[in-house]
C-alpha atoms as a PDB file:
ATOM      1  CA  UNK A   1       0.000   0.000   0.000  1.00  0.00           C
ATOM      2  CA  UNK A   2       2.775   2.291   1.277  1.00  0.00           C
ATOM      3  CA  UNK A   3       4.987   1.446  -2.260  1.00  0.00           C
ATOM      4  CA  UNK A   4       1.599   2.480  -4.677  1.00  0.00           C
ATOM      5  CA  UNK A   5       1.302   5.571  -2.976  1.00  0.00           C
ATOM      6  CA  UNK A   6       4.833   6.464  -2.586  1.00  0.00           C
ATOM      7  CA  UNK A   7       5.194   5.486  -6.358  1.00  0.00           C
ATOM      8  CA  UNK A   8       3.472   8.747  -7.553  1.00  0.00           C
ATOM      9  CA  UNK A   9       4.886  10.955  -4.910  1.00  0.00           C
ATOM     10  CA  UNK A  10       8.128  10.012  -6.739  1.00  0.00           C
ATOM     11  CA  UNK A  11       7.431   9.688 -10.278  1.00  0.00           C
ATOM     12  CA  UNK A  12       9.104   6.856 -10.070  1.00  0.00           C
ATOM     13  CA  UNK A  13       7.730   3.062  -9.750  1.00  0.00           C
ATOM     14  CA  UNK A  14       8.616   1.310  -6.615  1.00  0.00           C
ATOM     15  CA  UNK A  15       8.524  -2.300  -6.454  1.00  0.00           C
ATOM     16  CA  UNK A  16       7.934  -4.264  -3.362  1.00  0.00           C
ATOM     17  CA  UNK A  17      11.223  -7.079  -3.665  1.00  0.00           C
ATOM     18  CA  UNK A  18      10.375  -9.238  -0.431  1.00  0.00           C
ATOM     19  CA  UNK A  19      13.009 -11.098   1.253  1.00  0.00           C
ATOM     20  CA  UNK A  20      12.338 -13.031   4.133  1.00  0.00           C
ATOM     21  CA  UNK A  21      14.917 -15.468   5.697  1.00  0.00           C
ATOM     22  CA  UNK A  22      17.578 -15.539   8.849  1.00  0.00           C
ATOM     23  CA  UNK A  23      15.658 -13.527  11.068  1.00  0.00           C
ATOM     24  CA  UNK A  24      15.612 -10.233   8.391  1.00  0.00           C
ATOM     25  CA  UNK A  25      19.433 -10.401   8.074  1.00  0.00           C
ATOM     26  CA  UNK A  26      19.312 -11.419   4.133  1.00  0.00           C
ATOM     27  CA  UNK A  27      17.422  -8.591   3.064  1.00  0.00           C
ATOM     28  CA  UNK A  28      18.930  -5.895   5.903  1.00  0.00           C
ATOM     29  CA  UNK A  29      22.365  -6.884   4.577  1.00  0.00           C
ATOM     30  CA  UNK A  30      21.115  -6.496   0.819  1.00  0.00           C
ATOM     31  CA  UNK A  31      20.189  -2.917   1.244  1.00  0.00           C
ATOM     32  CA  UNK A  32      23.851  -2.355   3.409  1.00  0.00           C
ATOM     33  CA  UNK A  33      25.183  -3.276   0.294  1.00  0.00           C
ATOM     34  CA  UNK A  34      23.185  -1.513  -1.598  1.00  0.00           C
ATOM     35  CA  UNK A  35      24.584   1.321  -3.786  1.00  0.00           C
ATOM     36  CA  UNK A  36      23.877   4.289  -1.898  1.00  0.00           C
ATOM     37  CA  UNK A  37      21.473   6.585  -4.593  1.00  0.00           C
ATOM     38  CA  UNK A  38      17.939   6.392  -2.864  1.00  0.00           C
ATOM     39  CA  UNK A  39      17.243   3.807  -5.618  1.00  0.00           C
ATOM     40  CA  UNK A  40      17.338   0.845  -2.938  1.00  0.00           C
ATOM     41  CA  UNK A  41      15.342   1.332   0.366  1.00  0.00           C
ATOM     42  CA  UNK A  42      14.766  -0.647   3.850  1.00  0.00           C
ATOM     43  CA  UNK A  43      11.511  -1.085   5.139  1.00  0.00           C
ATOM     44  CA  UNK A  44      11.448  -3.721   8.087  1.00  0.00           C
ATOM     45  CA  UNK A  45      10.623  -4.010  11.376  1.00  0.00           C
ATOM     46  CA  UNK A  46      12.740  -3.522  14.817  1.00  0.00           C
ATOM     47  CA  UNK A  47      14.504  -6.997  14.369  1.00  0.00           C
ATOM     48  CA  UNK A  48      16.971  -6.025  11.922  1.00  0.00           C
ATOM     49  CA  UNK A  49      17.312  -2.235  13.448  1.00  0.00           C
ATOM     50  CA  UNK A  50      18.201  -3.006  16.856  1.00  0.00           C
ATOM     51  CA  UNK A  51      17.580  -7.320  17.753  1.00  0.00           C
ATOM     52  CA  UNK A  52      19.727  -8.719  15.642  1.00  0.00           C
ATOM     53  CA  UNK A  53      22.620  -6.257  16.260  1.00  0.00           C
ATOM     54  CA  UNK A  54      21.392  -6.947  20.231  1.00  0.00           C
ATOM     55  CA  UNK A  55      21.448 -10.705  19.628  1.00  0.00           C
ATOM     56  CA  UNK A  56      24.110 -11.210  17.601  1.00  0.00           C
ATOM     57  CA  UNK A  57      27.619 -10.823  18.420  1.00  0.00           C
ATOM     58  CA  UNK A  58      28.734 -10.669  14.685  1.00  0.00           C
ATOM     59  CA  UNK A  59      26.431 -10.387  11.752  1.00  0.00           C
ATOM     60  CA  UNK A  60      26.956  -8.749   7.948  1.00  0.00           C
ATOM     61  CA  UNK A  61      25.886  -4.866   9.256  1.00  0.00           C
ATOM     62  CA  UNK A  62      26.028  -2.485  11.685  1.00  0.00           C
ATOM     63  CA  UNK A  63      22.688  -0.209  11.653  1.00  0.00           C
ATOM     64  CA  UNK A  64      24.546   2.454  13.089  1.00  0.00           C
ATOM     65  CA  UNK A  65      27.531   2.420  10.678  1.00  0.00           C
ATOM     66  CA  UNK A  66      25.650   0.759   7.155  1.00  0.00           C
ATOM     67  CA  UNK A  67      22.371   1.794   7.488  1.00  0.00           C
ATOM     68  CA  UNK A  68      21.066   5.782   7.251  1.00  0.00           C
ATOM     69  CA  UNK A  69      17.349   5.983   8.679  1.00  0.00           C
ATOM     70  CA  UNK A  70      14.991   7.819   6.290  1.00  0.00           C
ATOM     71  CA  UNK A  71      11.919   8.024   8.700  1.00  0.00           C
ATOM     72  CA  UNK A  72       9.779   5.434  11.091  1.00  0.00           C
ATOM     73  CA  UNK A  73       6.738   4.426  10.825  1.00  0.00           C
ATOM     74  CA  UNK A  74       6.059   3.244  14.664  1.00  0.00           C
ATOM     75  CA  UNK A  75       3.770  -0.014  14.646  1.00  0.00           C
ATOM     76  CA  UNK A  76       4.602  -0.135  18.385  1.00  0.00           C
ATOM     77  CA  UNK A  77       0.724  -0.287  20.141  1.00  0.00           C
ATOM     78  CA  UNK A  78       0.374  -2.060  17.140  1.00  0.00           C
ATOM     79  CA  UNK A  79       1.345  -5.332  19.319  1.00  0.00           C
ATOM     80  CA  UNK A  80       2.189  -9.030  18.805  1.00  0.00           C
ATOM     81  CA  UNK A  81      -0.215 -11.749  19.791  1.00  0.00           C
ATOM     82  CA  UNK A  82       0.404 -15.384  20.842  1.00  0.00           C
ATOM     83  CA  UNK A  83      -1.542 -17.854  19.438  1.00  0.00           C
ATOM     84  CA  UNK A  84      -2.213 -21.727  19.446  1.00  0.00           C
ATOM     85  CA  UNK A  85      -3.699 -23.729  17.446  1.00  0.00           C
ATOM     86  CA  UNK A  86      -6.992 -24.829  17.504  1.00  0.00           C
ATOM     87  CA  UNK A  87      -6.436 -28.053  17.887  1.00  0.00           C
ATOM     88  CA  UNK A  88      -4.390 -27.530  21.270  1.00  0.00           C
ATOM     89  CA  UNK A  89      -6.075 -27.873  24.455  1.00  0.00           C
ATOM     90  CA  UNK A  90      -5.207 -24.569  25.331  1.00  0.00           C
ATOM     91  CA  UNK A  91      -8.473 -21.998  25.437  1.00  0.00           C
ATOM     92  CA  UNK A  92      -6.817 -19.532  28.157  1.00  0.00           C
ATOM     93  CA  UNK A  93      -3.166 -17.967  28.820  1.00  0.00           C
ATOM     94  CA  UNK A  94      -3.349 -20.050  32.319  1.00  0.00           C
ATOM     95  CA  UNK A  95      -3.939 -23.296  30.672  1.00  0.00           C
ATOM     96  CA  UNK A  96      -0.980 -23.509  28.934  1.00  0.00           C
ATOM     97  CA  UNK A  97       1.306 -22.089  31.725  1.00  0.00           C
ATOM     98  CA  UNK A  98      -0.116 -24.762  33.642  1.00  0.00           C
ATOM     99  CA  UNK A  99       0.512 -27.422  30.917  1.00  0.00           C
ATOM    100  CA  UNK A 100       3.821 -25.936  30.296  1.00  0.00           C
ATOM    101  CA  UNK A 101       5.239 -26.509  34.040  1.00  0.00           C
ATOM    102  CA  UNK A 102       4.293 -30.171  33.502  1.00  0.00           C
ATOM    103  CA  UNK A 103       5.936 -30.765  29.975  1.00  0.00           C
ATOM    104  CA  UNK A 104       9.134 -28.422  30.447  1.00  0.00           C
ATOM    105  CA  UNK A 105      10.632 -27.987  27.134  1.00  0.00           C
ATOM    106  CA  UNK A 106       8.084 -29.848  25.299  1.00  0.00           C
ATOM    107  CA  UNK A 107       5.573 -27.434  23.804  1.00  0.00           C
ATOM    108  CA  UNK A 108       6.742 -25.282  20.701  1.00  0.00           C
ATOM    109  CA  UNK A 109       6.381 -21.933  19.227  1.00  0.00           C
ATOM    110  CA  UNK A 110       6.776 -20.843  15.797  1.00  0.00           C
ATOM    111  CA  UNK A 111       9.472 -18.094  15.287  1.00  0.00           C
ATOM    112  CA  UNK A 112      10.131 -16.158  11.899  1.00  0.00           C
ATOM    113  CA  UNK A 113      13.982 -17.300  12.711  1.00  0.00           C
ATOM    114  CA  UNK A 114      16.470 -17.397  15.371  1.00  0.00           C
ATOM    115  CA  UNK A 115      17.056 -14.367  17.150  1.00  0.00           C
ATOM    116  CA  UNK A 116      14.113 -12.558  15.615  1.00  0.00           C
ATOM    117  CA  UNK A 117      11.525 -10.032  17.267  1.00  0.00           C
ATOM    118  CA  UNK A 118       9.285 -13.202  17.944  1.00  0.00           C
ATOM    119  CA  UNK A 119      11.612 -15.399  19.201  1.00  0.00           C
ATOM    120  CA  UNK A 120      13.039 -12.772  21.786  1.00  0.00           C
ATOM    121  CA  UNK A 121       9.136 -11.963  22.639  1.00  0.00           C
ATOM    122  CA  UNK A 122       8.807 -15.918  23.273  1.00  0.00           C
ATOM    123  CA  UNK A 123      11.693 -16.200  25.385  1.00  0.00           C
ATOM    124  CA  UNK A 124      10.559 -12.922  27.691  1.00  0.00           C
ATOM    125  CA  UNK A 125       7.663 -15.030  27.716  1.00  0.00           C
ATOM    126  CA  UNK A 126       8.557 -17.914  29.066  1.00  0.00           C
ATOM    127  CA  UNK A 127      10.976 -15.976  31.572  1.00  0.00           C
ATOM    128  CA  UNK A 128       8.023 -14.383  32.595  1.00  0.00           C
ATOM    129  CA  UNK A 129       5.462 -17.158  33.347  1.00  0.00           C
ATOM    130  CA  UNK A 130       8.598 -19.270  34.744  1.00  0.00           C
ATOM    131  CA  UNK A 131       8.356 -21.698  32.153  1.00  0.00           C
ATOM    132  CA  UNK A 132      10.387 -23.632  29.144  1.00  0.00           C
ATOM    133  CA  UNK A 133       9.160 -23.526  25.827  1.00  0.00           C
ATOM    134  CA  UNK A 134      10.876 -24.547  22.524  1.00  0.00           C
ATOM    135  CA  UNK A 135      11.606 -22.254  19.779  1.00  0.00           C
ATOM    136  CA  UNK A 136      10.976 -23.274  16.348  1.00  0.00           C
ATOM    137  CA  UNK A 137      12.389 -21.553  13.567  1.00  0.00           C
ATOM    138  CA  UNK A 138      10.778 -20.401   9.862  1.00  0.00           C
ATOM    139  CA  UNK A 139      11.604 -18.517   7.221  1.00  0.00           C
ATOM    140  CA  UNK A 140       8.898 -16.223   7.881  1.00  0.00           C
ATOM    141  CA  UNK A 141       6.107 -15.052   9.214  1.00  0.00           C
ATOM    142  CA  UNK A 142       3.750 -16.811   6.454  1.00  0.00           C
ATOM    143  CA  UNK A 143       5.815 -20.429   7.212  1.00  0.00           C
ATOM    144  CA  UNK A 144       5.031 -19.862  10.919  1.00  0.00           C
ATOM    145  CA  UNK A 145       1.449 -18.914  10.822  1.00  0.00           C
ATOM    146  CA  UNK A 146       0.595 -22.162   8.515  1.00  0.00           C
ATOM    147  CA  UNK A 147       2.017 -24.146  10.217  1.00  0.00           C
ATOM    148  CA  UNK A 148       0.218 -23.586  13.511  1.00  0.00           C
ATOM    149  CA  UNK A 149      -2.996 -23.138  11.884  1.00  0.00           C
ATOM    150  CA  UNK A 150      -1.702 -26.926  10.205  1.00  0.00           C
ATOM    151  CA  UNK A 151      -0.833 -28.094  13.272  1.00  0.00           C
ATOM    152  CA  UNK A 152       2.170 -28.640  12.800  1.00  0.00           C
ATOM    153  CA  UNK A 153       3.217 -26.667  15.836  1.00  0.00           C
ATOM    154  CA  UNK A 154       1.631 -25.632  18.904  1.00  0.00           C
ATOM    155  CA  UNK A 155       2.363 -21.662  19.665  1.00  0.00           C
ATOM    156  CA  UNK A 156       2.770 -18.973  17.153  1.00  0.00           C
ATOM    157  CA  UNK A 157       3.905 -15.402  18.348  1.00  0.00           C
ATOM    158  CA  UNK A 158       3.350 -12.963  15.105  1.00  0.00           C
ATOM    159  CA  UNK A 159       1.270  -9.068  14.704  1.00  0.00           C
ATOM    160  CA  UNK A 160      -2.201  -8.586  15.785  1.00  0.00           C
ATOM    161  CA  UNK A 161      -2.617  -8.111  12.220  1.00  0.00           C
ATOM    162  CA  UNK A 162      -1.714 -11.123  10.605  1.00  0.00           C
ATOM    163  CA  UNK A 163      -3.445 -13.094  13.402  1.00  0.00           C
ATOM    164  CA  UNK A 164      -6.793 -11.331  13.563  1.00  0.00           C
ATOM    165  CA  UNK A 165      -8.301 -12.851  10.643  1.00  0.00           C
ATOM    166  CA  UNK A 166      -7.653 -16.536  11.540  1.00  0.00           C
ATOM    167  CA  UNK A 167      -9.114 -15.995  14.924  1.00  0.00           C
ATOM    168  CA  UNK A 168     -12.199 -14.972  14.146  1.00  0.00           C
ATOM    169  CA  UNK A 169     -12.291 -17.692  11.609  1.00  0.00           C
ATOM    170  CA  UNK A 170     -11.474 -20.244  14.537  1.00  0.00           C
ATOM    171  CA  UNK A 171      -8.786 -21.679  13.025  1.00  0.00           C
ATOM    172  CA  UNK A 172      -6.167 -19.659  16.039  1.00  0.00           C
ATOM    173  CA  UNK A 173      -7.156 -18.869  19.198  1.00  0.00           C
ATOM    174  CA  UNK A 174      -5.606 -15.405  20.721  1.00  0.00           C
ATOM    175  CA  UNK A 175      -3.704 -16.351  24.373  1.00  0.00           C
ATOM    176  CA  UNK A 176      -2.501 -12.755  24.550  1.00  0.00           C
ATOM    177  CA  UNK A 177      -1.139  -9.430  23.446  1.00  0.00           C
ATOM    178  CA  UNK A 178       2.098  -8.664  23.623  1.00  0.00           C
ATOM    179  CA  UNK A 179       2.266  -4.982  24.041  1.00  0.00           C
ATOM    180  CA  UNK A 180       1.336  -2.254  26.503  1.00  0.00           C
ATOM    181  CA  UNK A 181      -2.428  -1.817  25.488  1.00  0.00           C
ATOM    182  CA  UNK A 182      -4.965  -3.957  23.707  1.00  0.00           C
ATOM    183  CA  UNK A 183      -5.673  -4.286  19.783  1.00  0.00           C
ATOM    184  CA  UNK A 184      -8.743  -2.837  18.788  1.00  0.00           C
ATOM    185  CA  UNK A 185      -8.571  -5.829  15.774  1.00  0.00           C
ATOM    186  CA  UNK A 186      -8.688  -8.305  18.761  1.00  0.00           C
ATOM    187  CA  UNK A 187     -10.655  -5.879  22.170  1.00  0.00           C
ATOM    188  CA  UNK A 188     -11.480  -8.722  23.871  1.00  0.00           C
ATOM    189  CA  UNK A 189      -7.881 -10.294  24.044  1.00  0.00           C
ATOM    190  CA  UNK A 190      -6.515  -8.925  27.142  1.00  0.00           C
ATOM    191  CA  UNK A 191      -2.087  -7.782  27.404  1.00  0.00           C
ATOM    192  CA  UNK A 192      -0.186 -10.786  28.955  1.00  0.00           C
ATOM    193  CA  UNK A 193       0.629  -7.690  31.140  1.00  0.00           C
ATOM    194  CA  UNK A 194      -3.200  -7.540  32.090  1.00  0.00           C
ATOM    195  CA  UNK A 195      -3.122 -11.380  32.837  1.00  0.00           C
ATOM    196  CA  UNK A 196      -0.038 -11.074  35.139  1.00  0.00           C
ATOM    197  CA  UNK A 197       3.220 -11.015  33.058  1.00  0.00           C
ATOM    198  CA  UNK A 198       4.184  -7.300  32.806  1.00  0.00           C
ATOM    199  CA  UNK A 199       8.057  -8.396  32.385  1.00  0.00           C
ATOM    200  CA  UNK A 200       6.875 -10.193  29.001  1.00  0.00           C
ATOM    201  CA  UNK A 201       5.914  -6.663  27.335  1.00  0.00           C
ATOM    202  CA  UNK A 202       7.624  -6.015  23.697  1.00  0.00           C
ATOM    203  CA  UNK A 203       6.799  -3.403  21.205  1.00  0.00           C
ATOM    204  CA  UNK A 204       7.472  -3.858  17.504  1.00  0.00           C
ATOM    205  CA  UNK A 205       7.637  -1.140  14.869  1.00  0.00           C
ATOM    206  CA  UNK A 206       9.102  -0.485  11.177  1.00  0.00           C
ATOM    207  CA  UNK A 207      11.487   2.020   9.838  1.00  0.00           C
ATOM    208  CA  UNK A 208      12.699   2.980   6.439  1.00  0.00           C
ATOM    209  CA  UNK A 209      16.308   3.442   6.004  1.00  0.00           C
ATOM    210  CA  UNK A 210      18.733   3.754   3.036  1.00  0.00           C
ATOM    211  CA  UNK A 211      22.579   2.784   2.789  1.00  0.00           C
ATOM    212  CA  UNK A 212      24.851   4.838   4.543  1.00  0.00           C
ATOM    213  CA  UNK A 213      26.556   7.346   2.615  1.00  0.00           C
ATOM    214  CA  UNK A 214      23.213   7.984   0.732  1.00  0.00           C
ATOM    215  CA  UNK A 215      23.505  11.597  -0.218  1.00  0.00           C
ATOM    216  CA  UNK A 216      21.704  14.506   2.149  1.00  0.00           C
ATOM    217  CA  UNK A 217      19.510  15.919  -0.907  1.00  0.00           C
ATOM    218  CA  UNK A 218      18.130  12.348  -1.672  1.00  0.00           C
ATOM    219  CA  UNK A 219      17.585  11.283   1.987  1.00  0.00           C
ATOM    220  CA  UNK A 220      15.648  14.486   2.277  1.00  0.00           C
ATOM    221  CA  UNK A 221      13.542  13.522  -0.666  1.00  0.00           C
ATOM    222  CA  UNK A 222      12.904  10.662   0.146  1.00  0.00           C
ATOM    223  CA  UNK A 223      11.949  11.819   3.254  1.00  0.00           C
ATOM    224  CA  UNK A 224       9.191  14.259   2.505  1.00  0.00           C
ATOM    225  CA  UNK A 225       7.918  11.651   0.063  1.00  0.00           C
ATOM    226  CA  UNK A 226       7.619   9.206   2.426  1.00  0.00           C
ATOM    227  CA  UNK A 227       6.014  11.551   4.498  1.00  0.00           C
ATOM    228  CA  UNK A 228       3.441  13.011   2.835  1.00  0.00           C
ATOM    229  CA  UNK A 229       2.465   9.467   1.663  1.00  0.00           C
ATOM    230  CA  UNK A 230       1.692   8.126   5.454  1.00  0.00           C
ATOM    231  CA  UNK A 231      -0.433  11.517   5.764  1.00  0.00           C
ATOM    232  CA  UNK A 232      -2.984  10.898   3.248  1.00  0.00           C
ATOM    233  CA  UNK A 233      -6.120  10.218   4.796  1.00  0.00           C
ATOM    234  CA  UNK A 234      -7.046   6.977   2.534  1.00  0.00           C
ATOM    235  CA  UNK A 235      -3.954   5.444   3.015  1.00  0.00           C
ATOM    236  CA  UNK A 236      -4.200   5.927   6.607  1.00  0.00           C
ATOM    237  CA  UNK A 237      -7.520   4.491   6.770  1.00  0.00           C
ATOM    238  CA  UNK A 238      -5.879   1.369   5.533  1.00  0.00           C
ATOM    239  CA  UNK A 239      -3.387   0.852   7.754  1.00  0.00           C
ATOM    240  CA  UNK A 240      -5.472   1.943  10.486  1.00  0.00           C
ATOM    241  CA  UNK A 241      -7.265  -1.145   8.888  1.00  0.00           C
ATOM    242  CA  UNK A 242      -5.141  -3.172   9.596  1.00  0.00           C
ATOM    243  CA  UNK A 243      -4.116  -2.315  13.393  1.00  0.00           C
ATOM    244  CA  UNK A 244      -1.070  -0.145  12.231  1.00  0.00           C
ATOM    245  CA  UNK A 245      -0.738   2.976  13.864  1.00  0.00           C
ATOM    246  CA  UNK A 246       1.438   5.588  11.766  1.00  0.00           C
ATOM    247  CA  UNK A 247       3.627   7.961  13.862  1.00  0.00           C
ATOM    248  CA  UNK A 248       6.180  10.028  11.885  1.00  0.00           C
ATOM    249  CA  UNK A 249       9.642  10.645  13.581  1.00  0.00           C
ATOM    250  CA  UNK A 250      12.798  12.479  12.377  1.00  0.00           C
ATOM    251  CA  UNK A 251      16.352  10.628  11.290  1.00  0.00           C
ATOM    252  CA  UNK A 252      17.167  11.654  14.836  1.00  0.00           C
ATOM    253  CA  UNK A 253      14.865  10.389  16.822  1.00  0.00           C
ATOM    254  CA  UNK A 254      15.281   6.728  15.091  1.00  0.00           C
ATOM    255  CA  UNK A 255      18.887   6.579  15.578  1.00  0.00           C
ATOM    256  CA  UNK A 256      18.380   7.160  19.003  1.00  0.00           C
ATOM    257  CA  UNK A 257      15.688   4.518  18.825  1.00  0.00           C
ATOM    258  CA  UNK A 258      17.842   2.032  18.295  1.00  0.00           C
ATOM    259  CA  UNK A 259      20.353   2.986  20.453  1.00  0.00           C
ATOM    260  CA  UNK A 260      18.508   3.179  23.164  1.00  0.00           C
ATOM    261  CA  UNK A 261      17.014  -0.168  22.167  1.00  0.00           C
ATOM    262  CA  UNK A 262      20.309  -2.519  21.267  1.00  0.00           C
ATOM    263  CA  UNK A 263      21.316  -2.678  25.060  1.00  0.00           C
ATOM    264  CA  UNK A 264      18.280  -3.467  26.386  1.00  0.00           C
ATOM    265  CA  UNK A 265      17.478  -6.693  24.116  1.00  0.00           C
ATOM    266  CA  UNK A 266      21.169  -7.607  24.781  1.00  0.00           C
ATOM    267  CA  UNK A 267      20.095  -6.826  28.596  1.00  0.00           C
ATOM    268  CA  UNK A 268      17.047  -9.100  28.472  1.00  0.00           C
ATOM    269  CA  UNK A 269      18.544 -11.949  26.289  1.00  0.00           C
ATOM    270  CA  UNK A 270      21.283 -12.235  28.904  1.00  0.00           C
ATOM    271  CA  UNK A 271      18.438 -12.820  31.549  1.00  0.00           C
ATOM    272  CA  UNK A 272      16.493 -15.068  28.779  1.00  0.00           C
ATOM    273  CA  UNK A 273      19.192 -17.415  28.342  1.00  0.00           C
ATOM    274  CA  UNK A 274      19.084 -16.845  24.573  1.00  0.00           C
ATOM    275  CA  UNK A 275      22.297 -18.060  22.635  1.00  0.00           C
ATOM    276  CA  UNK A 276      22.159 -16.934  18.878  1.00  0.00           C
ATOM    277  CA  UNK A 277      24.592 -19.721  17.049  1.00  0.00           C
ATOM    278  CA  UNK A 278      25.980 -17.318  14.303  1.00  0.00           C
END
């Protein structure tokens, strides 16, 4: 939606070139490379601005140093959810703490990779509620979703948005929101917060960034293209559609984002025991 739009903004046609895989790193490091022009663009979500570089001790790019932030869209309030099946036994966030703490280790989540948003949510999770769970890895968020709604794996962490439409189908069913307030996709799915689990809070949002050494001139176009784009009233009424929040922030403030961000993850994956085998 945000590509159509920006498309006539620029006079120029942007194409969507999705690439999922190792936890965002593939298409993160793509973009590092990326000849710095303003023809090539990163839009993705806080795992590849400030978990991966938390989780990982070495990894292809350094935000900070190969990555110049255009502008963020914040989809923080617009929370994850964790899911099961419906063929689990699990109707309520209790039940499956309570089956956890008898089958330590034994009942899996879907992640969209190691060391991804999700699988540092599950983790938090788990710390929380003083369980074990067992991460799964996918290439994506697609991969994961299917195959909990296949059964082919218990727990599923992913965005409100992706989730909504299967549980009101019946084929998920919503444990709890992973986020500071409730989803107005999902109202009557109350914050793991709400239910007792306040440490367990994560927020997720997206940015758009270019590769460093993109000139001033074209990050500033790109800017107030991008910009005006996430203020027209239709397209917000999509997003808004779809759970998605827009909130507009400088360069600035998204640098510091992540700043302020990388130490804390690296904080609370210490405490999570999460090990991120490079």
């Amino acid at each position: 939606m945000i590509g159509q739009t920006l498309s006539q903004r620029l006079g120029q046609p942007v194409v969507v070139d999705n690439k999922p895989g190792a936890s965002t790193l593939i298409g993160t490091e793509i973009v590092a490379r990326a000849r710095p022009d303003g023809y090539t663009l990163l839009l993705a979500g806080s795992t590849s601005y400030s978990v991966n570089p938390a989780l990982r001790a070495t990894h292809a790019y350094n935000p900070s140093r190969d990555l110049a932030p255009v502008v963020v869209v914040i989809v923080a309030r617009v929370p994850l959810v964790l899911f099961a099946g419906s063929t689990t036994p699990w109707r309520s966030l209790p039940e499956l703490i309570e089956a956890a703490k008898a089958r330590p280790g034994r009942i899996r989540y879907a992640t969209f990779g190691n060391a991804s948003g999700s699988h540092l949510t599950g983790e938090l999770f788990a710390l929380a509620a003083g369980i074990r769970l067992q991460d799964i890895p996918y290439r994506g968020s697609s991969q994961a979703l299917v195959a909990v709604i296949g059964g082919e794996i218990e727990l599923g962490i992913d965005t409100v948005a992706s989730v909504a439409p299967y549980v009101r189908s019946g084929k998920l069913r919503a444990l709890g929101i992973v986020g500071a307030a409730r989803s107005g996709l999902l109202p009557g799915v109350r914050t793991l917060a709400e239910q007792g689990l306040p440490e367990a809070s994560f927020d997720a949002w997206y940015g758009f960034a270019a590769p460093a050494r993109t000139p001033a001139p074209v990050l500033a176009r790109l800017t107030h293209a991008i910009v005006e784009t996430l203020g027209i009233p239709a397209l917000q009424a999509q997003l808004h559609a779809q759970g998605i929040e827009p909130t507009v922030v400088g360069a600035a403030t998204f640098r510091q984002q992540i700043e302020t961000e990388i130490p804390r993850y690296r904080a609370l994956a210490y405490r999570a025991g999460i090990v991120v085998n490079e």
